[in-house]
N, C-alpha and C. Protein backbone atom coordinates (compact mmCIF):
# COMPACT_ATOMS: atom_id res chain seq x y z
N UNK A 1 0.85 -1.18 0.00
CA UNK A 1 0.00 0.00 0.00
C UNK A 1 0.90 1.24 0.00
N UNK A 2 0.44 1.93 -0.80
CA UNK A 2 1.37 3.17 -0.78
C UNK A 2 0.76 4.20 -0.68
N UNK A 3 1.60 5.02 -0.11
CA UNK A 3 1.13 6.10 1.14
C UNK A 3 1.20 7.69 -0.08
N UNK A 4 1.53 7.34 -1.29
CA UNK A 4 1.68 8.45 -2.32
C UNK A 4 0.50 9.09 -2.56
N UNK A 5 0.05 10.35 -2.88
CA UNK A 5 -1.63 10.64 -3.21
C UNK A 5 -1.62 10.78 -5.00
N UNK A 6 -0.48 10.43 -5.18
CA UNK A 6 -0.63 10.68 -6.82
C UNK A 6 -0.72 9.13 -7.37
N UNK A 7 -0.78 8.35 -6.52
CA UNK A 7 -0.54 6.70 -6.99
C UNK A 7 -2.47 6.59 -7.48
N UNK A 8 -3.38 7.72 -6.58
CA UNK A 8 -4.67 7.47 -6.49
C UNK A 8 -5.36 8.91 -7.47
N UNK A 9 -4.66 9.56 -7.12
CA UNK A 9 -5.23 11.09 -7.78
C UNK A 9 -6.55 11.45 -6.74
N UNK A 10 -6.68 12.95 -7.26
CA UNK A 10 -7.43 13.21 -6.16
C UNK A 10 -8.81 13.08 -6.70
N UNK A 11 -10.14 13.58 -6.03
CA UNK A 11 -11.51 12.59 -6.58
C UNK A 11 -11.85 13.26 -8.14
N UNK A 12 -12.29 13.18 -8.88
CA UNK A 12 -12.85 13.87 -9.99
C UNK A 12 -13.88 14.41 -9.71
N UNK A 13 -13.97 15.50 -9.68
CA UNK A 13 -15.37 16.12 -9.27
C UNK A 13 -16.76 16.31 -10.57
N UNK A 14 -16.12 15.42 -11.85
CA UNK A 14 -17.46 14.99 -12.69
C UNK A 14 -18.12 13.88 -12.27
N UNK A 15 -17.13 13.16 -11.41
CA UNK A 15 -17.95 11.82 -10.88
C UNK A 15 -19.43 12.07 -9.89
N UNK A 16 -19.02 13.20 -9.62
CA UNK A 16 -20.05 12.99 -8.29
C UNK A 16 -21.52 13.45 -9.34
N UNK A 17 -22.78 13.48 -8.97
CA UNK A 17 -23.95 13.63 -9.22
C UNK A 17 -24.70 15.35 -9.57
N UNK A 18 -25.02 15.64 -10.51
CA UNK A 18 -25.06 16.61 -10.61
C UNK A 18 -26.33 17.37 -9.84
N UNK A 19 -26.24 18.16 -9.64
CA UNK A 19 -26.92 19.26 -7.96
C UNK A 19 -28.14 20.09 -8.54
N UNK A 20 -29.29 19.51 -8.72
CA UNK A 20 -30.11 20.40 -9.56
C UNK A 20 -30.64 21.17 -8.67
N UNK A 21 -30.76 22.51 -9.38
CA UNK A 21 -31.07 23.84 -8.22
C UNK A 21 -33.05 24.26 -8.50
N UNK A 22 -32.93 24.41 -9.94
CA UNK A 22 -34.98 24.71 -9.92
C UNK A 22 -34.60 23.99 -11.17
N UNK A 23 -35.94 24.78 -11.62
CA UNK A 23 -36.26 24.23 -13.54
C UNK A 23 -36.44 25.85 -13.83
N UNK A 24 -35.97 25.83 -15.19
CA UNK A 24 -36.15 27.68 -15.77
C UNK A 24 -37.83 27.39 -15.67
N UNK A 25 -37.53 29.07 -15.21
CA UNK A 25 -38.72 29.90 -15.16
C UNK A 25 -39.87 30.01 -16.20
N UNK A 26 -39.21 29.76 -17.38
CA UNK A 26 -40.06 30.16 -18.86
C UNK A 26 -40.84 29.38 -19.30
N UNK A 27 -42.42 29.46 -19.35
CA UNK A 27 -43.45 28.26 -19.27
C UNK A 27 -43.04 27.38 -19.90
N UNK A 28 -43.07 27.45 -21.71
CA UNK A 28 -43.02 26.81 -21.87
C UNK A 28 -41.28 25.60 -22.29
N UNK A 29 -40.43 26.44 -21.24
CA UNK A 29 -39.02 25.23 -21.29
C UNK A 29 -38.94 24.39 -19.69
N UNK A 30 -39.30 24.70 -19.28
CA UNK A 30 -38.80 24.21 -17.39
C UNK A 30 -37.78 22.95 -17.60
N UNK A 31 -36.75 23.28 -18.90
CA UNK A 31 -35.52 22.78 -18.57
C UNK A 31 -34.93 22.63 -17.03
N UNK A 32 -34.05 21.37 -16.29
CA UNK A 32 -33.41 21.68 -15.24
C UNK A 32 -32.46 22.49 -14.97
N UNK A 33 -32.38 22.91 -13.87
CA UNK A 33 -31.06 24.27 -13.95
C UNK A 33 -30.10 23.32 -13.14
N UNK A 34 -28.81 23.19 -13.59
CA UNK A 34 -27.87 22.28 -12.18
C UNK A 34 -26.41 23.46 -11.74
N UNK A 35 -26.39 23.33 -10.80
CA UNK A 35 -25.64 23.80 -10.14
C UNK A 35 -24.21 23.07 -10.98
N UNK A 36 -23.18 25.29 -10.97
CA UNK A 36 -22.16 24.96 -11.93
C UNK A 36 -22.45 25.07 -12.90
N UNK A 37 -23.85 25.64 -14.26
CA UNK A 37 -23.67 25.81 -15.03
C UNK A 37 -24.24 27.19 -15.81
N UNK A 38 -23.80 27.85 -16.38
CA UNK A 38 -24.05 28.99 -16.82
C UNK A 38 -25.78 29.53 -16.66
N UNK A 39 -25.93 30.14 -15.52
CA UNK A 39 -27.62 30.67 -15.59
C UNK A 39 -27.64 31.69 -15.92
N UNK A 40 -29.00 32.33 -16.18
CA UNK A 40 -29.31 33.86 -16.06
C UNK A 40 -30.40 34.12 -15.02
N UNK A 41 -30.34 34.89 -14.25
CA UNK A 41 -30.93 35.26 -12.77
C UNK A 41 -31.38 36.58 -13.83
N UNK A 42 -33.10 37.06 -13.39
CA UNK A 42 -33.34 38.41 -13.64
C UNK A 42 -34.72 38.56 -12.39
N UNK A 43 -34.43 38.97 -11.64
CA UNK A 43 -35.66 39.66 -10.71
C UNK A 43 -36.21 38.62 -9.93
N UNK A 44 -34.83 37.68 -9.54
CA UNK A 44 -35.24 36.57 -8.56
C UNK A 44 -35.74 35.33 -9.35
N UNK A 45 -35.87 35.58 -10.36
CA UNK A 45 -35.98 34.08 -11.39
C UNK A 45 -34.58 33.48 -12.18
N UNK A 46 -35.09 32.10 -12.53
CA UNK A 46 -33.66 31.72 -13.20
C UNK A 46 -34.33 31.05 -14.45
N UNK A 47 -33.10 31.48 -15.39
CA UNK A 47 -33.04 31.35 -16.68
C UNK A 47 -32.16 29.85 -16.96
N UNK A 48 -32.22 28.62 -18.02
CA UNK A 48 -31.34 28.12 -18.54
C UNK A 48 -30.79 28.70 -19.87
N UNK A 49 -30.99 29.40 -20.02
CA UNK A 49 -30.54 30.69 -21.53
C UNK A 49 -30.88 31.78 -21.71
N UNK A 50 -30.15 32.16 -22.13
CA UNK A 50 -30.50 34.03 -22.65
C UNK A 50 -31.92 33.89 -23.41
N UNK A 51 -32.26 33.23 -24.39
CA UNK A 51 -33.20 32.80 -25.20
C UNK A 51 -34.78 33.11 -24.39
N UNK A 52 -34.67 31.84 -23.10
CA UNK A 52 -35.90 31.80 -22.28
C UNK A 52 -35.73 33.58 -21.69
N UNK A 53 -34.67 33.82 -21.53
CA UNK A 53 -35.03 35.06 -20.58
C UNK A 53 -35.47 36.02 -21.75
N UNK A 54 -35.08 36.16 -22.80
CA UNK A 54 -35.72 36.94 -23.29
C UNK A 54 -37.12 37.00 -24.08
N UNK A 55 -37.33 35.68 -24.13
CA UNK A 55 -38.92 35.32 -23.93
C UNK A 55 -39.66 35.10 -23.10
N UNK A 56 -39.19 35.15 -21.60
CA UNK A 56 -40.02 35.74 -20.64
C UNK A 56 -40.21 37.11 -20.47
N UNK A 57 -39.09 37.70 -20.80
CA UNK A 57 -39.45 39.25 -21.35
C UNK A 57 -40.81 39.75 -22.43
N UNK A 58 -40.71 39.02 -23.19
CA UNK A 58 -41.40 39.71 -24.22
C UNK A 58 -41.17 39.22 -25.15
N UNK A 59 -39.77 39.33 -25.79
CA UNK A 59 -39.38 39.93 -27.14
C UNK A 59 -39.80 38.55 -28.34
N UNK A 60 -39.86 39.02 -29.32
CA UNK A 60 -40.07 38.25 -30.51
C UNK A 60 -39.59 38.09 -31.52
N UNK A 61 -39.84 37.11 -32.25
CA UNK A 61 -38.34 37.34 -33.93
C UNK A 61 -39.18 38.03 -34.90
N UNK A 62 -38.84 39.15 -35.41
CA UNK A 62 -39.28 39.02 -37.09
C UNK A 62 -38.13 38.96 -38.07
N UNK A 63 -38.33 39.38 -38.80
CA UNK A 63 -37.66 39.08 -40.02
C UNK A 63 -37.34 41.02 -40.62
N UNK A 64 -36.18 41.20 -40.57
CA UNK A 64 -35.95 42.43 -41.31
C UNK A 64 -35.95 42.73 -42.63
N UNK A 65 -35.99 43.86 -43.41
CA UNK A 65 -36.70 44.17 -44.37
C UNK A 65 -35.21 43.46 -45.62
């Protein structure tokens, strides 16, 4: 048995289970949100994309001229 910490490496922290925090806010995605990955927070809600947040805003696509 050897007493080295590199003979074992230290834990991988992808191994462990990923930490889900809510589901986005935006009716119709309630994607999971997990802890550690890029959110958008606006007025105490959470976003899984710029996308949902800005369609919980409002905004819409058209098409320019």
């Amino acid at each position: 048995m050897g007493l080295d910490r590199f003979e074992y490496g230290f834990p991988d922290p992808q191994e462990e289970d990923l930490k889900e925090l809510c589901a986005c806010t935006y009716e119709w995605c309630n994607n999971p949100i997990y802890f550690g990955e890029i959110n958008w927070q606006f007025d105490g809600e959470w976003f899984c994309s710029s996308a949902c947040l800005a369609k919980y805003l409002g905004a819409t696509e058209y098409e320019a001229f």
